[in-house]
Protein backbone atom coordinates (compact mmCIF):
# COMPACT_ATOMS: atom_id res chain seq x y z
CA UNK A 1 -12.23 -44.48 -9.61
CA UNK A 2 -8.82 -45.05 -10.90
CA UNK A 3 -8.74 -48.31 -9.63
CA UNK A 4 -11.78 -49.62 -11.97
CA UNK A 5 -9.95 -48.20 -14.93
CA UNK A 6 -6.93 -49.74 -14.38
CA UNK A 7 -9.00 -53.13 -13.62
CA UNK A 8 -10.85 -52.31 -17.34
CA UNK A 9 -7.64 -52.07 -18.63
CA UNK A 10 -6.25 -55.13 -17.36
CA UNK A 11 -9.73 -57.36 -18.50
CA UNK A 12 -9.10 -55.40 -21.54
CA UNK A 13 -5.50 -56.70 -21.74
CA UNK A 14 -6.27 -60.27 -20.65
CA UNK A 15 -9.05 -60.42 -23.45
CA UNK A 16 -7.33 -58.99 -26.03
CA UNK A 17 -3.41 -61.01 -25.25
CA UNK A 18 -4.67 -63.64 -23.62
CA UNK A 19 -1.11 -65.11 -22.55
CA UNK A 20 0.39 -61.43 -22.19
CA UNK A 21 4.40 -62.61 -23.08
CA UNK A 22 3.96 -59.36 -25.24
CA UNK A 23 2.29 -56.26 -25.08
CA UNK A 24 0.90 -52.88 -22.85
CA UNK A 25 -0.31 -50.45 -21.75
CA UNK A 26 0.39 -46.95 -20.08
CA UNK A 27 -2.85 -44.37 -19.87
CA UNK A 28 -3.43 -40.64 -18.62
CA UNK A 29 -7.18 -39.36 -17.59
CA UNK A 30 -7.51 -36.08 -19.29
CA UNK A 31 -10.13 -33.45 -18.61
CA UNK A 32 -11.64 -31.72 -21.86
CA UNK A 33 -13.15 -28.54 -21.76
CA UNK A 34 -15.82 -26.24 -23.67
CA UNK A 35 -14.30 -23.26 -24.91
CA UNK A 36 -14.50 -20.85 -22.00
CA UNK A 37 -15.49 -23.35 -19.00
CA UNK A 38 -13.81 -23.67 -16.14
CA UNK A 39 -15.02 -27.40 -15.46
CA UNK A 40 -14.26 -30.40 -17.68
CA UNK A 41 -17.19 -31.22 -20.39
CA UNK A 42 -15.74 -34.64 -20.23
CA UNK A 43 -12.78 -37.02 -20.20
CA UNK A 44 -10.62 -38.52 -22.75
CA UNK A 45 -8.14 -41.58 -22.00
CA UNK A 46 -4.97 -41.90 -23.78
CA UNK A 47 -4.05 -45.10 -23.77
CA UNK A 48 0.13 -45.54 -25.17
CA UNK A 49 0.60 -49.10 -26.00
CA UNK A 50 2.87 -51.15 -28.32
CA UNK A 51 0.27 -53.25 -29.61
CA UNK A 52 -2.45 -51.23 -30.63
CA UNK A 53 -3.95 -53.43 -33.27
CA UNK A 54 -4.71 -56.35 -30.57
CA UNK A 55 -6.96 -53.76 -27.99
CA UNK A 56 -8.64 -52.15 -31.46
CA UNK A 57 -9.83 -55.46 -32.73
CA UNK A 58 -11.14 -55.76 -36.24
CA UNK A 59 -13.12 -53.14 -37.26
CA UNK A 60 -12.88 -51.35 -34.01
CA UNK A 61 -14.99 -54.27 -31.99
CA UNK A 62 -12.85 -54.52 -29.34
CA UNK A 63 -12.15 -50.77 -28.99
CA UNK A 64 -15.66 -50.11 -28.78
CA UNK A 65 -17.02 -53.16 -26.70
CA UNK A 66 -14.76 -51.54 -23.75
CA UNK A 67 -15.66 -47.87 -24.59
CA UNK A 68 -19.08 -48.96 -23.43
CA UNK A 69 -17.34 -50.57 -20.29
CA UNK A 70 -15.96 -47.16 -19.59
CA UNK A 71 -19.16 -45.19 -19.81
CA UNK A 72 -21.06 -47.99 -17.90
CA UNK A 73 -18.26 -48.52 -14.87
CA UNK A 74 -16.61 -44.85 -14.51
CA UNK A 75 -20.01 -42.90 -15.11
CA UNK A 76 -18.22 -39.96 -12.53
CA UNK A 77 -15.41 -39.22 -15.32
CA UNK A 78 -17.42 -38.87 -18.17
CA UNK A 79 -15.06 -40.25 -20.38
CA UNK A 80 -16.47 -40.11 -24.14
CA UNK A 81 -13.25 -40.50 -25.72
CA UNK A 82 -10.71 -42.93 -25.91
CA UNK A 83 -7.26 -42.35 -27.73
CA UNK A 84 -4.71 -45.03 -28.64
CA UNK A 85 -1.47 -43.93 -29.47
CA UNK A 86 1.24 -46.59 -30.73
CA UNK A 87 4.47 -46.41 -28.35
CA UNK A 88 8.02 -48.63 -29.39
CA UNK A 89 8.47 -49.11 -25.37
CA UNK A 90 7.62 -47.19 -22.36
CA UNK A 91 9.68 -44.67 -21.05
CA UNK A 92 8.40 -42.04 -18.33
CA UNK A 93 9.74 -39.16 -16.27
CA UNK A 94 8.93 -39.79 -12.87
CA UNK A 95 7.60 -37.20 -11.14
CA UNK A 96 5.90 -38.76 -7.61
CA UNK A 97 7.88 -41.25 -6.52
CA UNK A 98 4.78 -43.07 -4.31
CA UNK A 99 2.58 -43.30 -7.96
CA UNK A 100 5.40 -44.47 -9.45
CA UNK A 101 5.88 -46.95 -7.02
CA UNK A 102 2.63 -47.87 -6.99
CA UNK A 103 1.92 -48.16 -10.58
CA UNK A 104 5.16 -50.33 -10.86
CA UNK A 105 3.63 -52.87 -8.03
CA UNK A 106 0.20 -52.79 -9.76
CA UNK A 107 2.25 -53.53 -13.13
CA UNK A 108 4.06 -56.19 -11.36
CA UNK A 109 1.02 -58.12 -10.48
CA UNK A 110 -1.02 -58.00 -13.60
């Protein structure tokens, strides 16, 4: 399942900065719960980017065109909320060096 949000990310990417010289994105999965529940209500994704106007488009069309993408292509996460959060550059803390790893070869090839 995290595979088809990182390949909704990267058509959202490709759509959005066509020629990507500039631009990304990092994101976390989060679970949200109900007051009192032990199980997730739903999900919210935080996306960290340092172009957030470009993947908001004007008047949120671009935001919410790939919302529905979400709902439609990850129906198992549930996620009903998604956060963009302006970032001047990406630095991380890592913590499992295979993810890592993995996340900077997926990086590399998209």
């Amino acid at each position: 399942m995290i595979e088809d949000i990182y390949k909704i990310l990267n058509e959202w990417l490709r759509e959005t900065i066509p020629d990507y010289r500039f631009g990304g994105i990092a994101f976390n999965r989060r679970a949200v719960f109900n007051e009192g529940e032990r199980f997730p209500d739903h999900y919210a994704l935080d996306i960290y980017t340092d172009v957030p106007g470009f993947l908001i488009g004007k008047a949120g069309s671009v935001i919410d065109k790939y919302k529905k993408e979400l709902a439609e292509r990850v129906r198992s996460y549930n996620i009903t909320e998604v956060n963009i959060f302006e970032v001047n550059g990406f630095v991380f803390k890592p913590r499992d060096k295979k993810k890592v790893n993995k996340f900077l070869k997926w990086a590399r090839h998209h």
